[in-house]
PDB file of N, CA and C in Angstrom:
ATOM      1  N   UNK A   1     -15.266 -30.471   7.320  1.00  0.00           N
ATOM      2  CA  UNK A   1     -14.367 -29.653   6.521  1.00  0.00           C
ATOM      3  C   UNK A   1     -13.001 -29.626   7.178  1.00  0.00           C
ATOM      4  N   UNK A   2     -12.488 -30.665   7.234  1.00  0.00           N
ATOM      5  CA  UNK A   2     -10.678 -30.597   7.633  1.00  0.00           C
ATOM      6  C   UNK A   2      -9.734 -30.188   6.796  1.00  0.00           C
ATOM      7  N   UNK A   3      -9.082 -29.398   7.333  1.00  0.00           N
ATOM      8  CA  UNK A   3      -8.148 -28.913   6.389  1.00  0.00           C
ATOM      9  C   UNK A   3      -6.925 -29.905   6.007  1.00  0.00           C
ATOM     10  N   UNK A   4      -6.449 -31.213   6.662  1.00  0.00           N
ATOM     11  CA  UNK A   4      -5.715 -31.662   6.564  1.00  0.00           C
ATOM     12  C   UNK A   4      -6.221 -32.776   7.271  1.00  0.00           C
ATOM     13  N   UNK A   5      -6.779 -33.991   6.064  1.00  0.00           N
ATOM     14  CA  UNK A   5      -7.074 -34.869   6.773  1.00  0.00           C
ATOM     15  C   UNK A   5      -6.451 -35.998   7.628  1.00  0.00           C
ATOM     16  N   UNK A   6      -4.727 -35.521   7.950  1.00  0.00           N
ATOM     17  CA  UNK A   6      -4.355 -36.788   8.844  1.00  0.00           C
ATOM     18  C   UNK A   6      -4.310 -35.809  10.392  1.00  0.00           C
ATOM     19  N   UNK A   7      -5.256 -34.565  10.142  1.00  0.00           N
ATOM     20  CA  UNK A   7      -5.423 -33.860  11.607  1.00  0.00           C
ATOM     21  C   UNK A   7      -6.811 -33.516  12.210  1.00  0.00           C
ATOM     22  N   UNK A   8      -6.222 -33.476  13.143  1.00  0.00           N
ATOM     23  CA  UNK A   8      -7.685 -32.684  13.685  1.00  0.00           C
ATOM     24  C   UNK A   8      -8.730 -31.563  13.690  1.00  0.00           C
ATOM     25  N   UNK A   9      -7.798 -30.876  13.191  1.00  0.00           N
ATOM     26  CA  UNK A   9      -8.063 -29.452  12.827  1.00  0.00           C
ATOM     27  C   UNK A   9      -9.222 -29.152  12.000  1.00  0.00           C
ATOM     28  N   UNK A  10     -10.133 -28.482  12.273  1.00  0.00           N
ATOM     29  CA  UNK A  10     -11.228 -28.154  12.045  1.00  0.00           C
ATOM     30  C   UNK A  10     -11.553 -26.835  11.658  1.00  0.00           C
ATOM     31  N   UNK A  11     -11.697 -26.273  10.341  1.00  0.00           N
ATOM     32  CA  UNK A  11     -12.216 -25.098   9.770  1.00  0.00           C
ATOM     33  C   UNK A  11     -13.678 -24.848  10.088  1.00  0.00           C
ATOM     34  N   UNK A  12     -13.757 -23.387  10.540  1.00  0.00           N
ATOM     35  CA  UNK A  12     -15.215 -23.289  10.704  1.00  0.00           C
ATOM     36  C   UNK A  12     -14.966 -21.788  10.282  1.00  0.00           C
ATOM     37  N   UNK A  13     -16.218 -21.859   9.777  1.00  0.00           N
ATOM     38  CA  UNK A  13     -16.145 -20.284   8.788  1.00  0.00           C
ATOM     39  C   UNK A  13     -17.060 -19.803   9.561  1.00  0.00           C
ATOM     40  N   UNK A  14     -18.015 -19.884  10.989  1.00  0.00           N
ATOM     41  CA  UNK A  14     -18.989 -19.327  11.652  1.00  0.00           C
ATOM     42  C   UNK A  14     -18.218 -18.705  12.841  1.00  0.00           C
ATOM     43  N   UNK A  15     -16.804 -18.080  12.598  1.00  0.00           N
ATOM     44  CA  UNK A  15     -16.028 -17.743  13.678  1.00  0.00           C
ATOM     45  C   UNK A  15     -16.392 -16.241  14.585  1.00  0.00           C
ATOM     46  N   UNK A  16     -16.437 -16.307  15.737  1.00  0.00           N
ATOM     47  CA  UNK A  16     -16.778 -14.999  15.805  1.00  0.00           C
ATOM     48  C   UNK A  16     -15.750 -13.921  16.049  1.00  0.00           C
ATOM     49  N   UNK A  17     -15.693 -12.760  15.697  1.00  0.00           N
ATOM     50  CA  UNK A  17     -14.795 -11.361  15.670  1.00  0.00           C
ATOM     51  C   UNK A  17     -13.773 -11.383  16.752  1.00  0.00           C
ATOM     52  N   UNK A  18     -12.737 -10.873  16.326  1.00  0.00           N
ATOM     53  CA  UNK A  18     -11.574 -10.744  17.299  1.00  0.00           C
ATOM     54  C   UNK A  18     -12.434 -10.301  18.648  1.00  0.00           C
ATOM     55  N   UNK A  19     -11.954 -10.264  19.905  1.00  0.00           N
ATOM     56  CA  UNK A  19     -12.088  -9.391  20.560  1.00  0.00           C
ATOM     57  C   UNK A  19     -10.863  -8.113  20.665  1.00  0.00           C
ATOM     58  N   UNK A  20     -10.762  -6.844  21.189  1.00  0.00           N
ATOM     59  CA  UNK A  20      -9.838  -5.816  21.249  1.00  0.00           C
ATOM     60  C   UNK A  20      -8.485  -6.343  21.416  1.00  0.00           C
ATOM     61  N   UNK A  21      -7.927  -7.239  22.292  1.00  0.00           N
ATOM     62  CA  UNK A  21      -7.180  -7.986  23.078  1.00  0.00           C
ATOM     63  C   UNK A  21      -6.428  -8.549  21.471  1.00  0.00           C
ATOM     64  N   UNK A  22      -7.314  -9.634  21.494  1.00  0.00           N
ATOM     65  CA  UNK A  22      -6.773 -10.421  20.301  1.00  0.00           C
ATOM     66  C   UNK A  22      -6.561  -9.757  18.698  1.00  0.00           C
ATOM     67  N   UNK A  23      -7.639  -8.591  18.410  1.00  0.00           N
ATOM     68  CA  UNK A  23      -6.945  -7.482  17.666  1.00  0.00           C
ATOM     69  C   UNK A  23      -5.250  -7.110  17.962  1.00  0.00           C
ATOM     70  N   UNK A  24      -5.289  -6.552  19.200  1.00  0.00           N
ATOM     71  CA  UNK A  24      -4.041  -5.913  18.969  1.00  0.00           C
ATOM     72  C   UNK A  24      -2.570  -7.114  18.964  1.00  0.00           C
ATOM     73  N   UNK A  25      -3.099  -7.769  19.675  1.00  0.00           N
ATOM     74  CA  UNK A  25      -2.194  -9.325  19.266  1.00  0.00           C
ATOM     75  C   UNK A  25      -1.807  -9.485  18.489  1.00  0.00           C
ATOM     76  N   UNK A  26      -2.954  -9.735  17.723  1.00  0.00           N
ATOM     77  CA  UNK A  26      -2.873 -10.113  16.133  1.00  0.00           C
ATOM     78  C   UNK A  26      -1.850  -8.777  14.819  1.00  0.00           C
ATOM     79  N   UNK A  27      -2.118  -7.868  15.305  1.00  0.00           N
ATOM     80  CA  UNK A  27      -1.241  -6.581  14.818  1.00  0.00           C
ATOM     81  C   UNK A  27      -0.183  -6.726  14.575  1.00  0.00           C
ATOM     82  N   UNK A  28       0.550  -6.807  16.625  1.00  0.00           N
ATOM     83  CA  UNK A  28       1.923  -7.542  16.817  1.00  0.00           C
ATOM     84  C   UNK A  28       2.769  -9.025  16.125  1.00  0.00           C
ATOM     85  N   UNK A  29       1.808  -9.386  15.667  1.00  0.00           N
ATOM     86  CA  UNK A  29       2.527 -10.851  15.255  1.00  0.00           C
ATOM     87  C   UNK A  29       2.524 -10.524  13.982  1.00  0.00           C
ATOM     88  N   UNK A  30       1.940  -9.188  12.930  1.00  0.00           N
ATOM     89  CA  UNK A  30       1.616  -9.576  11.827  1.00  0.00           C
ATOM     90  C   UNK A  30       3.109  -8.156  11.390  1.00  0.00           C
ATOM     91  N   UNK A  31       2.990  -7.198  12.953  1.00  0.00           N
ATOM     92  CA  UNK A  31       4.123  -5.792  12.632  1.00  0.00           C
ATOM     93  C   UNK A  31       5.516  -7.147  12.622  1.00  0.00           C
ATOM     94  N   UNK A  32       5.474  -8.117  13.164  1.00  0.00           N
ATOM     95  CA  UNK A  32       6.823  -8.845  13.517  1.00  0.00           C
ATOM     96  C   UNK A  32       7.346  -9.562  12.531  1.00  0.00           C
ATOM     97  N   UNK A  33       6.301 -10.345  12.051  1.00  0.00           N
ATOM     98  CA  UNK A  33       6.063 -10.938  11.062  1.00  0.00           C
ATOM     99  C   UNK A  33       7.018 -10.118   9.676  1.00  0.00           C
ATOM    100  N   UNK A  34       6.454  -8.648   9.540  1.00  0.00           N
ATOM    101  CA  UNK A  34       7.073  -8.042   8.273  1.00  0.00           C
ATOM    102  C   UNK A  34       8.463  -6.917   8.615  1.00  0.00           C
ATOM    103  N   UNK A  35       9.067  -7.111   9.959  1.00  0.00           N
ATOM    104  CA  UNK A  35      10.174  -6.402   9.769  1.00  0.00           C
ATOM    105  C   UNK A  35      11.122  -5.474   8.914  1.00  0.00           C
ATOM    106  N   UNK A  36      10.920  -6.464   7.585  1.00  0.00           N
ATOM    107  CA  UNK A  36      11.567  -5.711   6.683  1.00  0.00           C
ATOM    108  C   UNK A  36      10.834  -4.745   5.993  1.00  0.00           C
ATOM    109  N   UNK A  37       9.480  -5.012   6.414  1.00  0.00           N
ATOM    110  CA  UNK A  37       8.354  -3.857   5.134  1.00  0.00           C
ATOM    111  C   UNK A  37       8.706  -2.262   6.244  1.00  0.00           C
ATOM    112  N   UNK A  38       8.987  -2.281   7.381  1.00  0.00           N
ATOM    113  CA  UNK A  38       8.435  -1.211   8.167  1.00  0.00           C
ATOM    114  C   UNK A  38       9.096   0.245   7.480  1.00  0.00           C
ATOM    115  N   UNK A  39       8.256   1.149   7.955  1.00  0.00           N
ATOM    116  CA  UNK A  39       8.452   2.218   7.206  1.00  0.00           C
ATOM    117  C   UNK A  39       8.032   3.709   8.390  1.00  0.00           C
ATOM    118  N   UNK A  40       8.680   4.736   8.333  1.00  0.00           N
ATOM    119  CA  UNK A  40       8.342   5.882   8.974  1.00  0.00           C
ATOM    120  C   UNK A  40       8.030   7.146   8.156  1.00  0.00           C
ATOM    121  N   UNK A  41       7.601   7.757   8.576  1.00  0.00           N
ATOM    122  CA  UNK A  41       7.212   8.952   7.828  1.00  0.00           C
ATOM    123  C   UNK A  41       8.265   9.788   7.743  1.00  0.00           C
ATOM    124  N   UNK A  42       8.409  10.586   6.394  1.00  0.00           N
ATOM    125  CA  UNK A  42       9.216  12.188   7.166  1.00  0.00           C
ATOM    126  C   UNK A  42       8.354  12.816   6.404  1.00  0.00           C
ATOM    127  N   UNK A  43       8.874  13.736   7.483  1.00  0.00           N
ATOM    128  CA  UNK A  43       8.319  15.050   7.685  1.00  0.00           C
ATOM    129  C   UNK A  43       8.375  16.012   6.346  1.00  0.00           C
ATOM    130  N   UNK A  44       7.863  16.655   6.183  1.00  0.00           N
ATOM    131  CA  UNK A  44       7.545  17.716   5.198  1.00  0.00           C
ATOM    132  C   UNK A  44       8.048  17.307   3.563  1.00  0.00           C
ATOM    133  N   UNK A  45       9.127  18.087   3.097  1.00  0.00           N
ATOM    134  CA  UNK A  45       9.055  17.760   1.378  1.00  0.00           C
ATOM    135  C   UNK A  45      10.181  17.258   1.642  1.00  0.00           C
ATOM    136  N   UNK A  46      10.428  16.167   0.743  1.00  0.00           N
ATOM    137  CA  UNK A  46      11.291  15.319  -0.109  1.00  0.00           C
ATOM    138  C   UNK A  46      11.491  15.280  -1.260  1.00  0.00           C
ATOM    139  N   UNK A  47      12.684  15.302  -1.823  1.00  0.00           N
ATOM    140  CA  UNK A  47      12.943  14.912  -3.547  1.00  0.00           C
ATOM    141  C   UNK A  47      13.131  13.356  -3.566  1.00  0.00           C
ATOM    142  N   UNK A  48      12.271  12.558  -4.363  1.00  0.00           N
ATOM    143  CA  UNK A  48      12.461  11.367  -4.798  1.00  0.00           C
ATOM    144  C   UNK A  48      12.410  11.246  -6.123  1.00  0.00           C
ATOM    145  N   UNK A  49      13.489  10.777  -6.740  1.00  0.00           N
ATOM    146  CA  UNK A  49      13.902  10.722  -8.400  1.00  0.00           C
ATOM    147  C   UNK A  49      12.797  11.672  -8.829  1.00  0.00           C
ATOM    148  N   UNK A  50      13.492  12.928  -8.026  1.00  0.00           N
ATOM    149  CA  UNK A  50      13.378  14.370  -8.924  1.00  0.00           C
ATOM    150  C   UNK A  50      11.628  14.517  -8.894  1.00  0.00           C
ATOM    151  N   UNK A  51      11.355  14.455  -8.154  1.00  0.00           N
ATOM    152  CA  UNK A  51       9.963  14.511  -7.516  1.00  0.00           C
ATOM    153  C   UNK A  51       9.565  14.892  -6.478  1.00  0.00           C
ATOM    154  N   UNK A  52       8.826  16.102  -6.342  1.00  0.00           N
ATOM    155  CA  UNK A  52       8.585  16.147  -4.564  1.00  0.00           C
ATOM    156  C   UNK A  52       7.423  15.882  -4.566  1.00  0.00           C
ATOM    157  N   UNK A  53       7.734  15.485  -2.903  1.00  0.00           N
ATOM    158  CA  UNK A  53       7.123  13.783  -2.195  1.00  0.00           C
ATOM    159  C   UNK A  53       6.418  14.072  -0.928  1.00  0.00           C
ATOM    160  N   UNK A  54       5.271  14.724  -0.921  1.00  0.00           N
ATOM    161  CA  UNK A  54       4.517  15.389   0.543  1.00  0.00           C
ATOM    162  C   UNK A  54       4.194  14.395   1.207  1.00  0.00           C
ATOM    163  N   UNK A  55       4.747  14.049   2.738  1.00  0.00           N
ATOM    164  CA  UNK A  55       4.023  12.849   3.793  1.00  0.00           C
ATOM    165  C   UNK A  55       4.677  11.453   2.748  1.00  0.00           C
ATOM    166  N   UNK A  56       5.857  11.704   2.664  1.00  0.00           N
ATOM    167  CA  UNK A  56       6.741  10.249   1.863  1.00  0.00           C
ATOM    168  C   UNK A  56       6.598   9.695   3.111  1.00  0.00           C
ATOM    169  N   UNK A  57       6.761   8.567   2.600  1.00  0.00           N
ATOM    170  CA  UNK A  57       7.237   7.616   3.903  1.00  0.00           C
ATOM    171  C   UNK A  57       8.608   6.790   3.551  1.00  0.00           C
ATOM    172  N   UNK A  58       9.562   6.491   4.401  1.00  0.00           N
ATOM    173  CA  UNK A  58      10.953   5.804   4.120  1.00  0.00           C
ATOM    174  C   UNK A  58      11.309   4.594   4.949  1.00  0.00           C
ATOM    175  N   UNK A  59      11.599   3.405   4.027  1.00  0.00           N
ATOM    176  CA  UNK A  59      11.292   2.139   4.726  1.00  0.00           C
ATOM    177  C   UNK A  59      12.471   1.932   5.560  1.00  0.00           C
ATOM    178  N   UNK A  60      12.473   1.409   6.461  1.00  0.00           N
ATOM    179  CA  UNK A  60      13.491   1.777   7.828  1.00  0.00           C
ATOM    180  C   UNK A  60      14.089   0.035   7.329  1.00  0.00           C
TER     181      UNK A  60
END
């Protein structure tokens, strides 16, 4: 099952689970990856187009 047969590369779907390490790795490359999505919370009430907005979050 090659994913690209002028490579070597080899798909195997019998992979086993991140370990913790490579979890949080994987986090980092994926928080870096979306820069523009990131977002923080505020705090208490917000009006959003005339709506209040408990635990809004606002994309930074």
């Amino acid at each position: 099952k090659s994913i690209l047969p002028e490579t070597t590369s080899i798909l195997d779907a019998r992979l086993l689970p991140p370990s913790e390490q490579q979890i949080c790795l994987l986090r980092k490359v994926i928080a870096a990856g979306m820069v523009d999505r990131l977002a923080k919370r505020i705090e208490g009430s917000v009006l959003i187009n005339g709506h209040k907005a408990n635990n809004a979050y606002q994309v930074i």
